[in-house]
PDB file of N, CA and C in Angstrom:
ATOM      1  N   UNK A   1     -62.481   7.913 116.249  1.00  0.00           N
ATOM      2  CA  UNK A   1     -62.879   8.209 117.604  1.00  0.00           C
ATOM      3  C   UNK A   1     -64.382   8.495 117.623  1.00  0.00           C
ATOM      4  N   UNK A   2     -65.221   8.088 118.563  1.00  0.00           N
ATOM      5  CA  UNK A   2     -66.587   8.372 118.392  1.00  0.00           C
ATOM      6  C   UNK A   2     -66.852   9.312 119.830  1.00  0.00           C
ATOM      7  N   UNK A   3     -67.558  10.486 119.141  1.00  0.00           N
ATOM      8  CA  UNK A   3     -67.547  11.536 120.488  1.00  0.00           C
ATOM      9  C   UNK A   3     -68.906  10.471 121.030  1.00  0.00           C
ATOM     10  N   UNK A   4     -68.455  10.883 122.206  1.00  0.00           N
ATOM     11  CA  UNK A   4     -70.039  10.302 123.189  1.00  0.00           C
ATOM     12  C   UNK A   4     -69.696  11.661 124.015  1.00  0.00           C
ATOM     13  N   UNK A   5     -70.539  12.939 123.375  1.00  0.00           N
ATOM     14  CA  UNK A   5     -70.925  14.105 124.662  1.00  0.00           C
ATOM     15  C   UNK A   5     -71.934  13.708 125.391  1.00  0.00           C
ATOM     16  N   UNK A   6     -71.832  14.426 126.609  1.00  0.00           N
ATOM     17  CA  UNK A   6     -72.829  14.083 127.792  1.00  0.00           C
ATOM     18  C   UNK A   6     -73.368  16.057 128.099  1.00  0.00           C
ATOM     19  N   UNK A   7     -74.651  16.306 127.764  1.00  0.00           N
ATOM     20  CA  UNK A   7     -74.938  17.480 128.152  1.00  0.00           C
ATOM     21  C   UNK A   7     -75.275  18.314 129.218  1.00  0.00           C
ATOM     22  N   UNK A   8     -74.971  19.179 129.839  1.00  0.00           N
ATOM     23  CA  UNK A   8     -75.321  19.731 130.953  1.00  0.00           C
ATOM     24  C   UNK A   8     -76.094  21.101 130.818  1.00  0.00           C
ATOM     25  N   UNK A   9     -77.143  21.641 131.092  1.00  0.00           N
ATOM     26  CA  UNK A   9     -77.563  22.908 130.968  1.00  0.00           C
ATOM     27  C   UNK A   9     -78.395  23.541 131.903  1.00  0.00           C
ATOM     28  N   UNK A  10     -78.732  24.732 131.525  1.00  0.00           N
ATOM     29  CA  UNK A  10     -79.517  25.547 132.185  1.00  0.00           C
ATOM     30  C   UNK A  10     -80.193  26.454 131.416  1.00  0.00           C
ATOM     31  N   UNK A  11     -80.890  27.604 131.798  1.00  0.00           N
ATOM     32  CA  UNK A  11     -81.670  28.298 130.401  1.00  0.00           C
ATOM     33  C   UNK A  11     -80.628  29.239 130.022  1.00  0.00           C
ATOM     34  N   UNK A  12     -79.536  29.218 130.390  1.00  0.00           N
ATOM     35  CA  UNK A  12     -78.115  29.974 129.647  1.00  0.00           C
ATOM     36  C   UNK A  12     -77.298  29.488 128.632  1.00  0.00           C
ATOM     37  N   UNK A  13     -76.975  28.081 128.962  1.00  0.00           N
ATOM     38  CA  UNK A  13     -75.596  27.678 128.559  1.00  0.00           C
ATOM     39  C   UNK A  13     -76.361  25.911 128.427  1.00  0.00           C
ATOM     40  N   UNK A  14     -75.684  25.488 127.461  1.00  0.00           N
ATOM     41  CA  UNK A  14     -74.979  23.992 127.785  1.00  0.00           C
ATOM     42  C   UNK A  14     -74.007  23.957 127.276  1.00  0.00           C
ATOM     43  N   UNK A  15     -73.631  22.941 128.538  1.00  0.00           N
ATOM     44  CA  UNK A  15     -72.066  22.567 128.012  1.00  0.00           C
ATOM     45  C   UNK A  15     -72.019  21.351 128.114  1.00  0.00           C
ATOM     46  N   UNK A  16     -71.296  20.716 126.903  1.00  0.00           N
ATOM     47  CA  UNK A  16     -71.126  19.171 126.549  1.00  0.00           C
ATOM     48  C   UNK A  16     -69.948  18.842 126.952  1.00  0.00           C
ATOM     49  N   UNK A  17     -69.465  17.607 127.336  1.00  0.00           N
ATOM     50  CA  UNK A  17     -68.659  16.821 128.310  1.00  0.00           C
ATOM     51  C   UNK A  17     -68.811  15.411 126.889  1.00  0.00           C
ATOM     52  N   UNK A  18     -66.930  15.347 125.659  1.00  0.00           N
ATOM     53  CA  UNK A  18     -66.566  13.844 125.621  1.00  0.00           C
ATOM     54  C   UNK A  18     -65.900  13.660 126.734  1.00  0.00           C
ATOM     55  N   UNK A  19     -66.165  12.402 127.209  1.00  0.00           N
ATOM     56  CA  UNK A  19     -65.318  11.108 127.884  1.00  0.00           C
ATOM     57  C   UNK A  19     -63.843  10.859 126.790  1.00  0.00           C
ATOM     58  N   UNK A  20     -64.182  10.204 125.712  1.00  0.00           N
ATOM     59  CA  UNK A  20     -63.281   9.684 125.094  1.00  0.00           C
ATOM     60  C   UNK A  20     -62.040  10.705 124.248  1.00  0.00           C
ATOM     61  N   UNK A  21     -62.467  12.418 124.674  1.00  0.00           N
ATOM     62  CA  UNK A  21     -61.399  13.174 124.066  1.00  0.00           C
ATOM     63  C   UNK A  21     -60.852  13.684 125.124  1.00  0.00           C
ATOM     64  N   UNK A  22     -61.220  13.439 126.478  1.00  0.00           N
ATOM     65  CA  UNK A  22     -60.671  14.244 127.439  1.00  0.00           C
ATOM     66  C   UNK A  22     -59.202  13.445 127.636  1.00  0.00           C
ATOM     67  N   UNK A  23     -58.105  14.603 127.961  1.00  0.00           N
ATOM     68  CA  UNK A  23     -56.664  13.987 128.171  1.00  0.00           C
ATOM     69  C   UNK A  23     -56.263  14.215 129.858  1.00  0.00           C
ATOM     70  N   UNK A  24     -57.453  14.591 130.509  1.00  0.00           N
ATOM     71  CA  UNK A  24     -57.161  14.713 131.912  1.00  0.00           C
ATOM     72  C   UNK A  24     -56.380  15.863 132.310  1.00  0.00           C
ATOM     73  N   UNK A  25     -56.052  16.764 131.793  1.00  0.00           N
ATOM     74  CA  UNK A  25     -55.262  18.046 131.609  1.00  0.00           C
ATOM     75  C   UNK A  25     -56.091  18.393 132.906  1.00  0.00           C
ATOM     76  N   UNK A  26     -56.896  18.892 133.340  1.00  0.00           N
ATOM     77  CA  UNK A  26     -57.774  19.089 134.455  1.00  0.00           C
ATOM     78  C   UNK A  26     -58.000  20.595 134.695  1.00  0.00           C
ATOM     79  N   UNK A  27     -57.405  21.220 133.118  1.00  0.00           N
ATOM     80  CA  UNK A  27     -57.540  22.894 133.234  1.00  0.00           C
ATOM     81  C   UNK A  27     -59.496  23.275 133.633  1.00  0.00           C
ATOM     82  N   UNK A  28     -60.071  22.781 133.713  1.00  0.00           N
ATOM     83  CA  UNK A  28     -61.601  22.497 133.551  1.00  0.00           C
ATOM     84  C   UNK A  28     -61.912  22.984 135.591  1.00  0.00           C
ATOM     85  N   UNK A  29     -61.088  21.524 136.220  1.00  0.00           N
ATOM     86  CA  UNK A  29     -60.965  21.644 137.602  1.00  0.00           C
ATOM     87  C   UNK A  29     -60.681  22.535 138.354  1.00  0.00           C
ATOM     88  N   UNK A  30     -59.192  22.864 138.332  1.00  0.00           N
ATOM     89  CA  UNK A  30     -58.131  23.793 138.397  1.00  0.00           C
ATOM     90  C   UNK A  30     -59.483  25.168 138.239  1.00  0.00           C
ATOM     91  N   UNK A  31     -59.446  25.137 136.830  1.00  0.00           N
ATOM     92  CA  UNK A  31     -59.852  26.840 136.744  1.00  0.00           C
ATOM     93  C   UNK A  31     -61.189  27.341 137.224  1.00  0.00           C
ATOM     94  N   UNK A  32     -62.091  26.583 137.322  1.00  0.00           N
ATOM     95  CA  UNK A  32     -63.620  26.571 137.974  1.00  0.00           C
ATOM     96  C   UNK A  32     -64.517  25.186 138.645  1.00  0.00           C
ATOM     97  N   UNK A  33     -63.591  25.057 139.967  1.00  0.00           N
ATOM     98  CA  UNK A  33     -64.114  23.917 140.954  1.00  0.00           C
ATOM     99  C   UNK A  33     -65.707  23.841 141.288  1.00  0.00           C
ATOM    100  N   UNK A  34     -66.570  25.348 141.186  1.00  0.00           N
ATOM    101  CA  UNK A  34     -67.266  25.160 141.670  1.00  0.00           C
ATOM    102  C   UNK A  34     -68.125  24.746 140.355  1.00  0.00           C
ATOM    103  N   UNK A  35     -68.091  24.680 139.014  1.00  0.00           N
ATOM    104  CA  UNK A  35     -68.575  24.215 138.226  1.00  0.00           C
ATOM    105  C   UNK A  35     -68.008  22.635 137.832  1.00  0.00           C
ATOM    106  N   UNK A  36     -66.771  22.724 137.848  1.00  0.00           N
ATOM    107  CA  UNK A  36     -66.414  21.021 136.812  1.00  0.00           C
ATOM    108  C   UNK A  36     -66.301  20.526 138.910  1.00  0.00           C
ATOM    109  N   UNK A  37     -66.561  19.770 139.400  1.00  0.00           N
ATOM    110  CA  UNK A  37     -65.932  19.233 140.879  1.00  0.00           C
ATOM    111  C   UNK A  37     -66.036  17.328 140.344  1.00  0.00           C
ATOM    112  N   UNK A  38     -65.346  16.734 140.090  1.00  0.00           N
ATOM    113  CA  UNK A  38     -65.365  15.307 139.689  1.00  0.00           C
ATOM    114  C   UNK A  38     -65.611  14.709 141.072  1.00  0.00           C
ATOM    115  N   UNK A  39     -65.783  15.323 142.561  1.00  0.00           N
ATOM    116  CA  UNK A  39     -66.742  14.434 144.079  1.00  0.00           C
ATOM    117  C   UNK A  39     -68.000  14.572 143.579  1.00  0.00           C
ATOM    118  N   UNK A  40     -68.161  15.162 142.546  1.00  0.00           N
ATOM    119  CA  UNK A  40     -70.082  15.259 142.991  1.00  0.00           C
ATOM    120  C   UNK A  40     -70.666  14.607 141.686  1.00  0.00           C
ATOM    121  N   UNK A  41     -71.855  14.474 141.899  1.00  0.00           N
ATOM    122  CA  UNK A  41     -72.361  13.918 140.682  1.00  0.00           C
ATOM    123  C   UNK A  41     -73.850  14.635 140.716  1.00  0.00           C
ATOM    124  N   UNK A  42     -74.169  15.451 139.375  1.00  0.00           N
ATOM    125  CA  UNK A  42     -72.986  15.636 138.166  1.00  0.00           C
ATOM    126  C   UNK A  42     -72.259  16.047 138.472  1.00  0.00           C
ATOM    127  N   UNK A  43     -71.218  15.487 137.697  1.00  0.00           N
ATOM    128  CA  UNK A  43     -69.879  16.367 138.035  1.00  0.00           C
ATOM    129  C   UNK A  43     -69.757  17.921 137.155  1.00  0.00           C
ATOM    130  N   UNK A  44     -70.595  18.086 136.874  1.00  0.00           N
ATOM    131  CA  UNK A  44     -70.732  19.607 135.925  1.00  0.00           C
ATOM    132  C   UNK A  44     -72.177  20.107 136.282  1.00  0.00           C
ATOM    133  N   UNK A  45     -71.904  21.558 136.770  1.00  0.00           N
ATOM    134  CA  UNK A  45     -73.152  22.007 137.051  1.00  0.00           C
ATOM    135  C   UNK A  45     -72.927  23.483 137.082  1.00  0.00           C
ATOM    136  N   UNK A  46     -73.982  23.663 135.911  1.00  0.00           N
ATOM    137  CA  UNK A  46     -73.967  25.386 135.016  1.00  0.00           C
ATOM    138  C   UNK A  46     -74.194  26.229 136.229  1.00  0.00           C
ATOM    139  N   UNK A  47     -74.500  25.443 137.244  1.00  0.00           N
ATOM    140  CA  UNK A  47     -75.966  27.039 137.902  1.00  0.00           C
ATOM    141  C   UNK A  47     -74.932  27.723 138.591  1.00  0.00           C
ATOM    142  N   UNK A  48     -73.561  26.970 138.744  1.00  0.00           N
ATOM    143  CA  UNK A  48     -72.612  27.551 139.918  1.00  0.00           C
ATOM    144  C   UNK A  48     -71.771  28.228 139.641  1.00  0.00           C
ATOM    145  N   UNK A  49     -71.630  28.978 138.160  1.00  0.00           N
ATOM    146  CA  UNK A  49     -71.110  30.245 138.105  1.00  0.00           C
ATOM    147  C   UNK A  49     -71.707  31.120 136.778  1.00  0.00           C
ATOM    148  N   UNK A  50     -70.962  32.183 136.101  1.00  0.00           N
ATOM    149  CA  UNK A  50     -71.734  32.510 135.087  1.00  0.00           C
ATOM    150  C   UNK A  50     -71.392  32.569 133.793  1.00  0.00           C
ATOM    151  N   UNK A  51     -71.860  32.458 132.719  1.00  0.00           N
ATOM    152  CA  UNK A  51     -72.068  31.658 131.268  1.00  0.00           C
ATOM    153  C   UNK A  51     -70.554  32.058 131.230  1.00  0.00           C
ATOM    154  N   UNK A  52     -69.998  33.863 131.415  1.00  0.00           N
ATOM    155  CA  UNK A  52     -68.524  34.066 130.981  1.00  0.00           C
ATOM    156  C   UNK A  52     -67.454  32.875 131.480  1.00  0.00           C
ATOM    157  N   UNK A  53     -67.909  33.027 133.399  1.00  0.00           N
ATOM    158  CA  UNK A  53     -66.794  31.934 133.714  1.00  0.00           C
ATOM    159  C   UNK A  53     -66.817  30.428 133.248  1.00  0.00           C
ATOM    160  N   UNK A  54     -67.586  30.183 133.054  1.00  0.00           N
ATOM    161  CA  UNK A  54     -67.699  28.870 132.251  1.00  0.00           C
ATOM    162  C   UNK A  54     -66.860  28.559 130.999  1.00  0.00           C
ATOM    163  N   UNK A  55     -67.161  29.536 129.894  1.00  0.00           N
ATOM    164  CA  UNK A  55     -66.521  29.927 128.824  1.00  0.00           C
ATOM    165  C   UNK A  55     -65.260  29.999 128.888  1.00  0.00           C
ATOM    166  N   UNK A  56     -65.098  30.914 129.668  1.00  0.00           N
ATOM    167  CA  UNK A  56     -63.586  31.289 129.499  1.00  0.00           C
ATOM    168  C   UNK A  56     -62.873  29.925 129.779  1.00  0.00           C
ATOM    169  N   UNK A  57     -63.101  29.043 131.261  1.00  0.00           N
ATOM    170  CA  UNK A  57     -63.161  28.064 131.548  1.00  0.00           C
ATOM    171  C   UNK A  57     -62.972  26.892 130.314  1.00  0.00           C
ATOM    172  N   UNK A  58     -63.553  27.103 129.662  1.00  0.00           N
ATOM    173  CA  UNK A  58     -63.988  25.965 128.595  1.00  0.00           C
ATOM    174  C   UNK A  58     -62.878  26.218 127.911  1.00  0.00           C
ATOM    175  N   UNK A  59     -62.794  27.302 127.257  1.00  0.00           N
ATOM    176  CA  UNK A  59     -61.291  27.592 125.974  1.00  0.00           C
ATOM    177  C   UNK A  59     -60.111  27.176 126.513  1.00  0.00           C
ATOM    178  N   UNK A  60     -60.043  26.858 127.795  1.00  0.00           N
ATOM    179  CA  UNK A  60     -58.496  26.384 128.033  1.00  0.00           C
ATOM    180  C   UNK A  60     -58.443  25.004 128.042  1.00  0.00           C
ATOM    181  N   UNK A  61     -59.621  24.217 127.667  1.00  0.00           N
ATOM    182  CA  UNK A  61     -59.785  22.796 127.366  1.00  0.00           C
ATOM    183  C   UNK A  61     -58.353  22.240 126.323  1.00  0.00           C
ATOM    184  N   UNK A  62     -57.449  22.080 126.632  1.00  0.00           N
ATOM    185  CA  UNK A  62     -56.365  21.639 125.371  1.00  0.00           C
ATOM    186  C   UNK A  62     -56.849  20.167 124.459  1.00  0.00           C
ATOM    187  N   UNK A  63     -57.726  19.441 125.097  1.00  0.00           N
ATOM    188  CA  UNK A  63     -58.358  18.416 124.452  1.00  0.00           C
ATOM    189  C   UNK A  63     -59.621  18.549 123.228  1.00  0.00           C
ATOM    190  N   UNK A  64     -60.725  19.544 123.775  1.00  0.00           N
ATOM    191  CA  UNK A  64     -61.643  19.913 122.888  1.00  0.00           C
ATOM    192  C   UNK A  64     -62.821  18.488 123.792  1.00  0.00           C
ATOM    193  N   UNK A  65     -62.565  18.268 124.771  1.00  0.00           N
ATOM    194  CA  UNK A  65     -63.444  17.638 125.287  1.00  0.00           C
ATOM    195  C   UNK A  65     -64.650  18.343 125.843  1.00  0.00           C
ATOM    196  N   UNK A  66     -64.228  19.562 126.215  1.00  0.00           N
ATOM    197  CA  UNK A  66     -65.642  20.385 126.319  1.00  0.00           C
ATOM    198  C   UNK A  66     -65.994  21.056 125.482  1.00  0.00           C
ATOM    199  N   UNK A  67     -67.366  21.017 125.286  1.00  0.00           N
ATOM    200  CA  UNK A  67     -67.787  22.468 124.243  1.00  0.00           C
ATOM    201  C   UNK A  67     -69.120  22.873 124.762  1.00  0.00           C
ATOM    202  N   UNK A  68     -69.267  23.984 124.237  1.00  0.00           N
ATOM    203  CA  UNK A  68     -70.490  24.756 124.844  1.00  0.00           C
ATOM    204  C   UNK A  68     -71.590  25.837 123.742  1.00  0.00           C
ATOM    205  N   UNK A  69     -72.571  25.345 123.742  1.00  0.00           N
ATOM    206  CA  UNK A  69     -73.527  26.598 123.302  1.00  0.00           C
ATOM    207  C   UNK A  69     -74.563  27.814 124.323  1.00  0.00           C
ATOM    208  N   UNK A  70     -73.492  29.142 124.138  1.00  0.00           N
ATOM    209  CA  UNK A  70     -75.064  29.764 124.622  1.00  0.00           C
ATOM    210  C   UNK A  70     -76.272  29.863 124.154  1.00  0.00           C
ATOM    211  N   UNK A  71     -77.296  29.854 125.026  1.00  0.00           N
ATOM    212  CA  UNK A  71     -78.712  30.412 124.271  1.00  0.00           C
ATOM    213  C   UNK A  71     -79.206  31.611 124.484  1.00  0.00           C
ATOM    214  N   UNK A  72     -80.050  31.561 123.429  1.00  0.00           N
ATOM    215  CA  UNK A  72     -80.471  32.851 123.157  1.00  0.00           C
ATOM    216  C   UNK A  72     -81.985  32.812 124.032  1.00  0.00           C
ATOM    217  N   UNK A  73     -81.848  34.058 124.465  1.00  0.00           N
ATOM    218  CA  UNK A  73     -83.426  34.424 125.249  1.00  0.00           C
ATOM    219  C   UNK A  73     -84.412  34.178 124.431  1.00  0.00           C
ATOM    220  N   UNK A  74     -85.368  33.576 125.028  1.00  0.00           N
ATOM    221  CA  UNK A  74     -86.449  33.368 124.281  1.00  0.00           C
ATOM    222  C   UNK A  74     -87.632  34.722 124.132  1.00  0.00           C
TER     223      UNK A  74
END
């Protein structure tokens, strides 16, 4: 399988998006619309909640199609 992540960030967080591991489970949607919304493009956008809800958000990924690094303050 070849990951192709797609990155999204802000000076908090990125979070990476595979295409090819996602199983459509849609726990991503479901649990934080105003971050994952698949009408908009991007369809992922950090600024609309905060690094926790994201996170937490992210661990219920059952695919491993999302992943995420926080950053550290500069």
């Amino acid at each position: 399988m070849i990951d192709d992540f797609k990155a999204y960030s802000n000076d908090q967080i990125e979070v990476r998006y595979s295409k090819s591991r996602c199983t459509h489970a849609a726990e991503c949607v479901k649990g934080l619309r105003a971050v994952f919304n698949v009408r908009q493009r991007p369809w992922i956008n950090v600024d609309n909640a905060s690094v926790d809800e994201i996170v937490e958000v992210i661990h219920r990924c059952p695919s491993g199609a999302l992943e995420y690094t926080i950053k550290k303050p500069k």
